[in-house]
N, C-alpha and C. Protein backbone atom coordinates (compact mmCIF):
# COMPACT_ATOMS: atom_id res chain seq x y z
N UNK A 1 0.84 -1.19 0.00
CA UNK A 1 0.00 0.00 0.00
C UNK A 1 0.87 1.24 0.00
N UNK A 2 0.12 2.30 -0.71
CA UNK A 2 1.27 3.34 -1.07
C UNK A 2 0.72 4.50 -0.07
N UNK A 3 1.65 4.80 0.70
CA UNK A 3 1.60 6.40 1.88
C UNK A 3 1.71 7.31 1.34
N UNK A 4 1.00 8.12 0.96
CA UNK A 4 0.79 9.17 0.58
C UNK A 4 -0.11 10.32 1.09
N UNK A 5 -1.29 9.65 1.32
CA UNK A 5 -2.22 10.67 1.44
C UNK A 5 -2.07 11.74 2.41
N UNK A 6 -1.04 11.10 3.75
CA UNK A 6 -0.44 11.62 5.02
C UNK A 6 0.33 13.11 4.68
N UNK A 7 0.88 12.92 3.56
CA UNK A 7 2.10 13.71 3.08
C UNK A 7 1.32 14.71 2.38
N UNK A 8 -0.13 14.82 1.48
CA UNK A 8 -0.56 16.15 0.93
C UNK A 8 -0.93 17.00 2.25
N UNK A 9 -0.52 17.95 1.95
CA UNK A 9 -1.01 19.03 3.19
C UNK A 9 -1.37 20.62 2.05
N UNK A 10 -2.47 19.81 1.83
CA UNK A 10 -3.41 20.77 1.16
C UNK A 10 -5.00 20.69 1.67
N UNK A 11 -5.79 21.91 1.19
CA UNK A 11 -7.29 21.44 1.20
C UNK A 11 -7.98 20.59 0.13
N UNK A 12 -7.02 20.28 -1.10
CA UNK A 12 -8.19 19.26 -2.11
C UNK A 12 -7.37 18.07 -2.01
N UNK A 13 -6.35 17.80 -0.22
CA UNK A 13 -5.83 16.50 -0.11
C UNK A 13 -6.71 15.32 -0.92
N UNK A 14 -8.16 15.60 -0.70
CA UNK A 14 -8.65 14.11 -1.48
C UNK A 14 -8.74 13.85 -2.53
N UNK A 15 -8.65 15.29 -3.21
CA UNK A 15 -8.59 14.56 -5.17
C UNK A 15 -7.35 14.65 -5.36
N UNK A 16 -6.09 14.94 -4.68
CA UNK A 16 -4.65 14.91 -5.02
C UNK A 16 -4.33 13.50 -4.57
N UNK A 17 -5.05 12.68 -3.87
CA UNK A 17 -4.77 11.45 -3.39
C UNK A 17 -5.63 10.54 -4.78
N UNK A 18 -6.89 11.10 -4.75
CA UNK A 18 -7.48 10.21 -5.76
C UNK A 18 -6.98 9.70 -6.95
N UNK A 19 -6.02 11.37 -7.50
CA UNK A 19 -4.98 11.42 -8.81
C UNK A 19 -3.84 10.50 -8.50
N UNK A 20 -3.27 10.15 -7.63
CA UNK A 20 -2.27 9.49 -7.24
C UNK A 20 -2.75 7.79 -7.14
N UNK A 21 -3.91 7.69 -6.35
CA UNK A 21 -4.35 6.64 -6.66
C UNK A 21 -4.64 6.45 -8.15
N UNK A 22 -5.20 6.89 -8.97
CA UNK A 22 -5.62 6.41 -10.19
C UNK A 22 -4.19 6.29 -11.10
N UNK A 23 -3.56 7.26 -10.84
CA UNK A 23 -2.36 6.47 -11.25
C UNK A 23 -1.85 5.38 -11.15
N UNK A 24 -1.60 4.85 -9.83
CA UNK A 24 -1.47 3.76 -8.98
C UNK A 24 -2.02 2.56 -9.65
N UNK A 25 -3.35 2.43 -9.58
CA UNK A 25 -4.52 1.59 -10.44
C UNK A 25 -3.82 1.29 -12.47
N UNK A 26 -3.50 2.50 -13.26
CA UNK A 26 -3.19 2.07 -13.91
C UNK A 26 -1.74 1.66 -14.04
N UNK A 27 -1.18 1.76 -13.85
CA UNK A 27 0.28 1.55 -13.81
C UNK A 27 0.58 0.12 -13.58
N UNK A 28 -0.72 -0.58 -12.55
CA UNK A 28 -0.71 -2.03 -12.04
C UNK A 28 -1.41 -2.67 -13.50
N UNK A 29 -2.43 -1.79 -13.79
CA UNK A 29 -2.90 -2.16 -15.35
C UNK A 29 -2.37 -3.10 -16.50
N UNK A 30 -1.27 -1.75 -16.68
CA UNK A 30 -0.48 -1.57 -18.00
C UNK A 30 1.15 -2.56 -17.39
N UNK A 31 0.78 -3.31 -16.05
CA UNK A 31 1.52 -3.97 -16.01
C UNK A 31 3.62 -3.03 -16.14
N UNK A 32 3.20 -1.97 -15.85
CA UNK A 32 4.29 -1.38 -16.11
C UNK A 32 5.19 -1.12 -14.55
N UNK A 33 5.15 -1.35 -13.31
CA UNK A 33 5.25 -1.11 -12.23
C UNK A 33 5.03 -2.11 -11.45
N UNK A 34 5.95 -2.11 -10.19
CA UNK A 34 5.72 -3.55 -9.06
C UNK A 34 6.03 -3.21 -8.12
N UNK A 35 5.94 -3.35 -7.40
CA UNK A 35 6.19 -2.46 -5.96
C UNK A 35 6.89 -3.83 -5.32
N UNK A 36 8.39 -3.58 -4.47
CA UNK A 36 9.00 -4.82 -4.12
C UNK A 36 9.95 -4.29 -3.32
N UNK A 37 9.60 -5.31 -1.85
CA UNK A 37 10.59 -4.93 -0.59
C UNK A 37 11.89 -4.92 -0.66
N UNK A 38 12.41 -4.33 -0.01
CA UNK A 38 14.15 -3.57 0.17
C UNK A 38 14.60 -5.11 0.16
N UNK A 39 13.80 -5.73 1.18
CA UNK A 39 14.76 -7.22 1.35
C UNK A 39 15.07 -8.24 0.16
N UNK A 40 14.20 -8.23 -1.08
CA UNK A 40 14.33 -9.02 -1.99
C UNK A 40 14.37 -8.30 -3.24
N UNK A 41 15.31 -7.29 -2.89
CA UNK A 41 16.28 -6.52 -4.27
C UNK A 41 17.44 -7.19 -3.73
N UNK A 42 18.01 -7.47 -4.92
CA UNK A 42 19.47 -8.17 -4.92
C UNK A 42 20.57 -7.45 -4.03
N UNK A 43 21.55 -7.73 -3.70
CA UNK A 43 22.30 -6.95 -2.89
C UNK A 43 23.02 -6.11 -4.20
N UNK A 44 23.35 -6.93 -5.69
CA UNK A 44 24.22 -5.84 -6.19
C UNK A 44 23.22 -4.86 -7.47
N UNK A 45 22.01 -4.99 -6.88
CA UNK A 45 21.56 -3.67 -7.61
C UNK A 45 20.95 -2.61 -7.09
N UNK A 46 20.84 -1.37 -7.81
CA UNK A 46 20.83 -0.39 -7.62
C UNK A 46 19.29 0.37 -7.51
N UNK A 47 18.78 1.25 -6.55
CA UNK A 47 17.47 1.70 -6.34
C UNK A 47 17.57 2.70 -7.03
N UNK A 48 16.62 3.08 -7.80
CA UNK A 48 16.19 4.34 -8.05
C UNK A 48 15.10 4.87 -7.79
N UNK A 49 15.44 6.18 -7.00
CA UNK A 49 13.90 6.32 -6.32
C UNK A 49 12.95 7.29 -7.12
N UNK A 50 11.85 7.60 -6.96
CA UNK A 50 10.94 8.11 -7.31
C UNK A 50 10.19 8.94 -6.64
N UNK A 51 9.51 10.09 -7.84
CA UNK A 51 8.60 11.35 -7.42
C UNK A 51 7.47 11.33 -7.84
N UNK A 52 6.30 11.89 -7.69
CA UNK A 52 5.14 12.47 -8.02
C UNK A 52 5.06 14.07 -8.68
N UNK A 53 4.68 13.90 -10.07
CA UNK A 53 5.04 14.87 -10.22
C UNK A 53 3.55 15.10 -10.25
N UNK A 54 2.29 16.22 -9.91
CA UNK A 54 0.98 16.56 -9.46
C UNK A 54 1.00 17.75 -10.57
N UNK A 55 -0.31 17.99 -11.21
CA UNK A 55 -1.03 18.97 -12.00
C UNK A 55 -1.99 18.84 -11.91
N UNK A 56 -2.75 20.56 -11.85
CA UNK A 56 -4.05 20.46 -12.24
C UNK A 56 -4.13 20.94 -13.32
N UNK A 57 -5.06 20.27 -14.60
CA UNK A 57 -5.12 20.62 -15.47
C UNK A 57 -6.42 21.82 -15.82
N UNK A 58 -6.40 22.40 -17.02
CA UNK A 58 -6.88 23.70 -17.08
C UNK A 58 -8.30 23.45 -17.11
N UNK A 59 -9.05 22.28 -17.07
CA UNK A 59 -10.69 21.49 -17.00
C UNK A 59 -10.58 21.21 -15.58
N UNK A 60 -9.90 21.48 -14.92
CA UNK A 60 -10.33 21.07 -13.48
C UNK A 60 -9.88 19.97 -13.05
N UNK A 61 -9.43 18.69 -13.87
CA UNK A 61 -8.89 17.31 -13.60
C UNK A 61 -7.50 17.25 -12.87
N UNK A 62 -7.22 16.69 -11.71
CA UNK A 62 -5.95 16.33 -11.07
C UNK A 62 -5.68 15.18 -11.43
N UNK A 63 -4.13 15.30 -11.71
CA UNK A 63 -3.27 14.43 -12.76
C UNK A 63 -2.18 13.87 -11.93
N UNK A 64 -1.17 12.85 -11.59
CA UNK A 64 -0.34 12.51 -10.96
C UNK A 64 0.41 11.46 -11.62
N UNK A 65 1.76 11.97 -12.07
CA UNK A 65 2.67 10.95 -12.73
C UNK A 65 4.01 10.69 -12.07
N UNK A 66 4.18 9.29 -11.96
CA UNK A 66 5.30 8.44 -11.27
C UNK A 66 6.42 8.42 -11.72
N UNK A 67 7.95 9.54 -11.24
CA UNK A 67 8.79 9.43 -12.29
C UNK A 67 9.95 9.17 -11.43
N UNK A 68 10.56 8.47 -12.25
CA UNK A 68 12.07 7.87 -12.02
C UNK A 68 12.90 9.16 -11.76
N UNK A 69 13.92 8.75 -10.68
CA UNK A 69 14.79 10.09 -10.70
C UNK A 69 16.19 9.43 -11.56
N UNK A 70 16.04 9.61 -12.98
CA UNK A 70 17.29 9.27 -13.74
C UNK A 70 18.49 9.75 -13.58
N UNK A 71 18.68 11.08 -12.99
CA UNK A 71 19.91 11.90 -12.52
C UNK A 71 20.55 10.72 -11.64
N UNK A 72 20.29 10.07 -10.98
CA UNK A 72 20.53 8.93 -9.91
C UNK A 72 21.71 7.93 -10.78
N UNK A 73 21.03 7.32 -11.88
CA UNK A 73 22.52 6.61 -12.54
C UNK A 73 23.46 7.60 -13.08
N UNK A 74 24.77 6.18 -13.24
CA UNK A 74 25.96 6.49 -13.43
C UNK A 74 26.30 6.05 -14.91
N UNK A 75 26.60 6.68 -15.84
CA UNK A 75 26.92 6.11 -16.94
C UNK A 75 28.09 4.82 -17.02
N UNK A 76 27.97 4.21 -17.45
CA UNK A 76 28.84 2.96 -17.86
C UNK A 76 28.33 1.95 -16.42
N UNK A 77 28.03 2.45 -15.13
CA UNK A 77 27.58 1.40 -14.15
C UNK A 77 26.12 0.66 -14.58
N UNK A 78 24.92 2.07 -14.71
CA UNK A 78 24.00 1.04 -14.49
C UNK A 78 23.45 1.61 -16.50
N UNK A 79 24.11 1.95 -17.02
CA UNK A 79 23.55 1.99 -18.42
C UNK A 79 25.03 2.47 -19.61
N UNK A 80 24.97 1.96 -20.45
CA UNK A 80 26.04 2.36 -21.57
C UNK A 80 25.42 3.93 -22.32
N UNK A 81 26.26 4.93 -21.75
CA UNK A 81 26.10 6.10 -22.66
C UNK A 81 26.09 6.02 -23.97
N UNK A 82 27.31 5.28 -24.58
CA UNK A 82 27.71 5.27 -25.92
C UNK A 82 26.51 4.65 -26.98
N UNK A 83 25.62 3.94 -26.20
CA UNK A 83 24.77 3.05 -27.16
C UNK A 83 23.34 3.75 -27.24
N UNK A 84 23.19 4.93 -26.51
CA UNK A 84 22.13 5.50 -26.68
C UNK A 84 21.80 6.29 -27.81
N UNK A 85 20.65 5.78 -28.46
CA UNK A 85 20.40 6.67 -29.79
C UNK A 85 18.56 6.92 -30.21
N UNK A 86 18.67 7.97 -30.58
CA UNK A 86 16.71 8.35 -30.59
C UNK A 86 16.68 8.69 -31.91
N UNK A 87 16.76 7.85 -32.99
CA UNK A 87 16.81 8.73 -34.50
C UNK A 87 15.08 9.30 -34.60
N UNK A 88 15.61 10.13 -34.96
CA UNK A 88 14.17 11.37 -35.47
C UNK A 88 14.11 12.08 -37.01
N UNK A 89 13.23 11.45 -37.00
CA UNK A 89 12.90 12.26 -38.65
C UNK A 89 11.22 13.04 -38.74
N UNK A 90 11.35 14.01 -40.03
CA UNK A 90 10.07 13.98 -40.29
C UNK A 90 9.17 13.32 -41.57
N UNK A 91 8.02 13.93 -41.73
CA UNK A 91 7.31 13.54 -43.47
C UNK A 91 8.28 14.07 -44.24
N UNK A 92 8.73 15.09 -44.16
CA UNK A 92 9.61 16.13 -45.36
C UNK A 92 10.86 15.13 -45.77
N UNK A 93 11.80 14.68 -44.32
CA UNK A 93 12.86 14.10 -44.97
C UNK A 93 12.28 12.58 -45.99
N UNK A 94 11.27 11.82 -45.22
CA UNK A 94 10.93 10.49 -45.88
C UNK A 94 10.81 10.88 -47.21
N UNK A 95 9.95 11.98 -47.30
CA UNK A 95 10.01 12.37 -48.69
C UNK A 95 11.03 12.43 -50.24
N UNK A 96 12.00 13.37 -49.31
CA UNK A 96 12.96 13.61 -50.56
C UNK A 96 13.72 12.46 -50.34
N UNK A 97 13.87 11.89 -49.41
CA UNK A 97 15.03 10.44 -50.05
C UNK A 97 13.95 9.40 -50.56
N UNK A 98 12.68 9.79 -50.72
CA UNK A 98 11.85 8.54 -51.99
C UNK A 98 12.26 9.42 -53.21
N UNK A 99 12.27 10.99 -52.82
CA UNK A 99 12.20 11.47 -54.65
C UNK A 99 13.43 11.16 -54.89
N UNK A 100 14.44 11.37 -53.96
CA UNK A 100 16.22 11.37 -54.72
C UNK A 100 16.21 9.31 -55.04
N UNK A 101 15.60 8.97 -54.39
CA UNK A 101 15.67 7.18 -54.71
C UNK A 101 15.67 7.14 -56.03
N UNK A 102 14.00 7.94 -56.12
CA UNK A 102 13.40 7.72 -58.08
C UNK A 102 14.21 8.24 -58.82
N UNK A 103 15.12 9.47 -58.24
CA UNK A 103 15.76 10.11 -59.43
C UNK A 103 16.79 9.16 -59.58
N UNK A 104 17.28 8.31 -58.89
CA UNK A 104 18.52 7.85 -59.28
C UNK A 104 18.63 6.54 -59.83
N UNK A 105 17.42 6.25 -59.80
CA UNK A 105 17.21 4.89 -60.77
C UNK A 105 16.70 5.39 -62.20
């Protein structure tokens, strides 16, 4: 069970808890999250802890997302810098390398 609700010290504590819960709910969903005691993490790995980051959005809805504090790793310990890559393109480039393809056949 997740402690939280103790920790808002606001007046709409209950829909900032509710947002946190519904997060909570999907996250168990989407199978993306597990919640698992200190005692049966391995001794040689590494915790990374986590925040709530809270919004209200401009309709009135309270929002609550679960985020990793990535600043926490160390490059080359718990991930390879060198192998990280995000290629990005748009429609425009797909484009001209189909037209330069056609032109060159």
């Amino acid at each position: 069970m997740i402690k939280y609700k103790e920790a808002i010290k606001t007046k709409e504590r209950d829909k900032w808890a509710k947002a946190v819960e519904e997060e909570h709910q999907r996250m168990l969903k989407y199978k993306v999250w597990k919640q698992v005691r200190r005692e049966d993490v391995p001794k040689d790995a590494t915790i990374i802890t986590s925040t709530l980051a809270m919004k209200k959005k401009s309709n009135g809805t309270y929002r609550a997302r679960l985020n990793g504090r990535g600043y926490e790793q160390i490059d080359g310990k718990h991930y390879d810098g060198t192998s990280i890559a995000s290629p990005v393109t748009n429609d425009a480039t797909i484009r001209i390398t189909m037209v330069l393809m056609l032109l060159a056949t």
